[in-house]
C-alpha atoms as a PDB file:
ATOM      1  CA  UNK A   1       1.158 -23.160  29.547  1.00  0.00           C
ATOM      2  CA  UNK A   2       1.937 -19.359  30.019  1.00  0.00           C
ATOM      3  CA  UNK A   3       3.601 -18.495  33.204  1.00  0.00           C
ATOM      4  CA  UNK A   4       2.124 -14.511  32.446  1.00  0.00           C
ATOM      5  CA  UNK A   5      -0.826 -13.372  34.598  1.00  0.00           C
ATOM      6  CA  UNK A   6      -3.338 -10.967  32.652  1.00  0.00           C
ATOM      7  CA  UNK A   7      -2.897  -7.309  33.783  1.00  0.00           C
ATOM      8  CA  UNK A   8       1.000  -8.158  34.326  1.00  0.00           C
ATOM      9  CA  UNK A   9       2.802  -5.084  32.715  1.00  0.00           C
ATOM     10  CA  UNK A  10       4.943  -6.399  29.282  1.00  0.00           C
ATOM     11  CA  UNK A  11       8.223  -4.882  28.894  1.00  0.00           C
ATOM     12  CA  UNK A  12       8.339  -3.515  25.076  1.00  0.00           C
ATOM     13  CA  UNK A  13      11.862  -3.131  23.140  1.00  0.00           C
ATOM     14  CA  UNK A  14      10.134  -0.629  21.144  1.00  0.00           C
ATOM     15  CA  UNK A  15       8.942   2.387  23.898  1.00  0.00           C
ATOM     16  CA  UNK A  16      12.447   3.851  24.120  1.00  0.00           C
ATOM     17  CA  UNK A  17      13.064   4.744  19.812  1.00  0.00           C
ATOM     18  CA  UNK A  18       9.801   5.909  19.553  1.00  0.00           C
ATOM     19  CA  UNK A  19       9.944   8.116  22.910  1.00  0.00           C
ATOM     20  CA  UNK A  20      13.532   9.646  21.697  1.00  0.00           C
ATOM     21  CA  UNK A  21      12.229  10.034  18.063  1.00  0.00           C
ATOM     22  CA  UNK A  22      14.691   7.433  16.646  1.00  0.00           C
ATOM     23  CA  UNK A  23      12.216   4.877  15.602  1.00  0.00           C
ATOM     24  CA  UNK A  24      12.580   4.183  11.279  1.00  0.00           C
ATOM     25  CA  UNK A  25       9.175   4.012   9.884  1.00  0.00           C
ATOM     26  CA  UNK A  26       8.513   2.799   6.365  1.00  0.00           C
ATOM     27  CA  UNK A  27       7.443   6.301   5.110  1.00  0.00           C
ATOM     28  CA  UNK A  28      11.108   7.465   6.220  1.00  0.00           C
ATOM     29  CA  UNK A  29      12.508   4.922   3.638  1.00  0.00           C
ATOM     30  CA  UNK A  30      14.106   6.626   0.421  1.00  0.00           C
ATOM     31  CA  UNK A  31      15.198   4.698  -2.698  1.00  0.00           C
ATOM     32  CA  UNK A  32      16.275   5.848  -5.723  1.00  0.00           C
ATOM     33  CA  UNK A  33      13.539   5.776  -8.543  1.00  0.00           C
ATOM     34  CA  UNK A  34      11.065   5.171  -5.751  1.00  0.00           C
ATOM     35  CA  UNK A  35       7.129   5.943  -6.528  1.00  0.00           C
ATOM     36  CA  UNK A  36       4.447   6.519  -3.917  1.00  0.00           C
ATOM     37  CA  UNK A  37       0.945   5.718  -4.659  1.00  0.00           C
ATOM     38  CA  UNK A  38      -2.057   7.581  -4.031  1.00  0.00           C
ATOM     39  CA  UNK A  39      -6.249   5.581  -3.764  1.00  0.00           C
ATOM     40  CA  UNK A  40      -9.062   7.441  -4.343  1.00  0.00           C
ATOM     41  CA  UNK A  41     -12.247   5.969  -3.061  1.00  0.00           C
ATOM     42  CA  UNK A  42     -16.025   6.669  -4.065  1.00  0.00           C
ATOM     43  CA  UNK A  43     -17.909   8.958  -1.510  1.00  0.00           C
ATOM     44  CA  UNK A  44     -20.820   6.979  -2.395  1.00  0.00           C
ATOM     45  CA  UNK A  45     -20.965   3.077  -0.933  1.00  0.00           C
ATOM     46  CA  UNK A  46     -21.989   0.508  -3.816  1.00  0.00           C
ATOM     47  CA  UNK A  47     -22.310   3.674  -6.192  1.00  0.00           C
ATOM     48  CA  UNK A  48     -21.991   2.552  -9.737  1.00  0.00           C
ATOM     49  CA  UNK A  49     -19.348   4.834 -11.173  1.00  0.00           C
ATOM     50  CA  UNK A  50     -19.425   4.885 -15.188  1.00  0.00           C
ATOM     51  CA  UNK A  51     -16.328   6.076 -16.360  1.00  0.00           C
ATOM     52  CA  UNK A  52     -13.559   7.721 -14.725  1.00  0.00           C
ATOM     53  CA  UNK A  53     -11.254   9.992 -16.934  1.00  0.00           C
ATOM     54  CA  UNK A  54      -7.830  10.310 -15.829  1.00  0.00           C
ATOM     55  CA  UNK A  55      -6.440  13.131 -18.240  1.00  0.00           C
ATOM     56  CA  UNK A  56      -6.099  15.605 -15.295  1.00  0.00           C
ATOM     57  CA  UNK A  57      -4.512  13.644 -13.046  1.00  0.00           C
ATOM     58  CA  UNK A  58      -2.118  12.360 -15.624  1.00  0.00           C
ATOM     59  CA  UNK A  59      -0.662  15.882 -16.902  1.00  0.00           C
ATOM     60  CA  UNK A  60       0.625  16.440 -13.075  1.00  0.00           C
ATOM     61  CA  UNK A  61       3.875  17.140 -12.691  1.00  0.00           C
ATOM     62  CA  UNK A  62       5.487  13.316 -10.879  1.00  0.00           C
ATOM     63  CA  UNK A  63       2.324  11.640 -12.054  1.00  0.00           C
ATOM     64  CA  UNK A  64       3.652   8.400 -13.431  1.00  0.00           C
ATOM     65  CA  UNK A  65       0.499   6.185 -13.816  1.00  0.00           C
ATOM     66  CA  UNK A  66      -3.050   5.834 -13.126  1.00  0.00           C
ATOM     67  CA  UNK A  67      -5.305   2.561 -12.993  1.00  0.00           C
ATOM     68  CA  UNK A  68      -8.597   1.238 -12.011  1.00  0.00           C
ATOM     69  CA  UNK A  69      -9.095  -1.547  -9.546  1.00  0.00           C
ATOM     70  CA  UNK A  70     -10.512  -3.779 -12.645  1.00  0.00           C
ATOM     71  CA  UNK A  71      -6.753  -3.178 -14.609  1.00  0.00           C
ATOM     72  CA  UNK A  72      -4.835  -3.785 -11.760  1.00  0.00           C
ATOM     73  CA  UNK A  73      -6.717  -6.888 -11.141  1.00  0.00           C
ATOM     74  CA  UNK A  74      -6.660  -7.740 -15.144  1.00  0.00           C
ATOM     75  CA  UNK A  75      -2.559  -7.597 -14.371  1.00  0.00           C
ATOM     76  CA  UNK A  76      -2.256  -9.080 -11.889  1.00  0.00           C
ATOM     77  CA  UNK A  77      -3.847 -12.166 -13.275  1.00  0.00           C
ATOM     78  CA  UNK A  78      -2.070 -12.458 -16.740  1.00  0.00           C
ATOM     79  CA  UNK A  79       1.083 -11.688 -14.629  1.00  0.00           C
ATOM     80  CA  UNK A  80      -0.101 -15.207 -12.241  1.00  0.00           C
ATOM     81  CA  UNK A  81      -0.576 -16.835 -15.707  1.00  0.00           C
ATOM     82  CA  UNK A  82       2.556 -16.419 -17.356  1.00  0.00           C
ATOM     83  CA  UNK A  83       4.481 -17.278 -14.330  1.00  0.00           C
ATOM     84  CA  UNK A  84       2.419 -20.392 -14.168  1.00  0.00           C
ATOM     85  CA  UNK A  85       3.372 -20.939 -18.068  1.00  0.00           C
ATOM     86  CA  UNK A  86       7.001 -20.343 -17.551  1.00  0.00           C
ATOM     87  CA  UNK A  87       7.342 -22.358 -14.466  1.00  0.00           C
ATOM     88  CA  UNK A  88       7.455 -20.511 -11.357  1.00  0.00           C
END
């Protein structure tokens, strides 16, 4: 049984690096041949989107890759498989 009362203030280790600005958050993390990755979203709810070309976005200067949710899902799966087949 819990010997707190609701209302009771809670003491949080946290308050004092985030008030003094020394709290590490994950986008201040830095490793070498790190990516970042970027979603783009339909405006349109349940639209029906026919083909998405990526040629633009690809000839960006730091643009490593671009996928689809239905590839990344396609990989994801044959990557589950083979680990399956080889054991793990």
């Amino acid at each position: 049984m819990s010997t707190r009362s609701f209302g009771e203030p809670v003491k949080r280790n946290e308050d004092g690096r985030l008030l003094t600005g020394q709290a590490l958050f994950i986008d201040d993390i830095e490793l070498p041949g790190m990516l970042h990755a970027a979603f783009l979203r339909s405006q349109v709810a349940h639209a029906r989107i026919k083909k998405i070309d990526f040629s633009k976005a690809l000839q960006r200067p730091g643009v490593v890759a671009a996928y689809v949710a239905g590839v990344i899902a396609e990989r994801a799966l044959q990557t589950a498989c083979q680990r399956a087949r080889d054991g793990h």
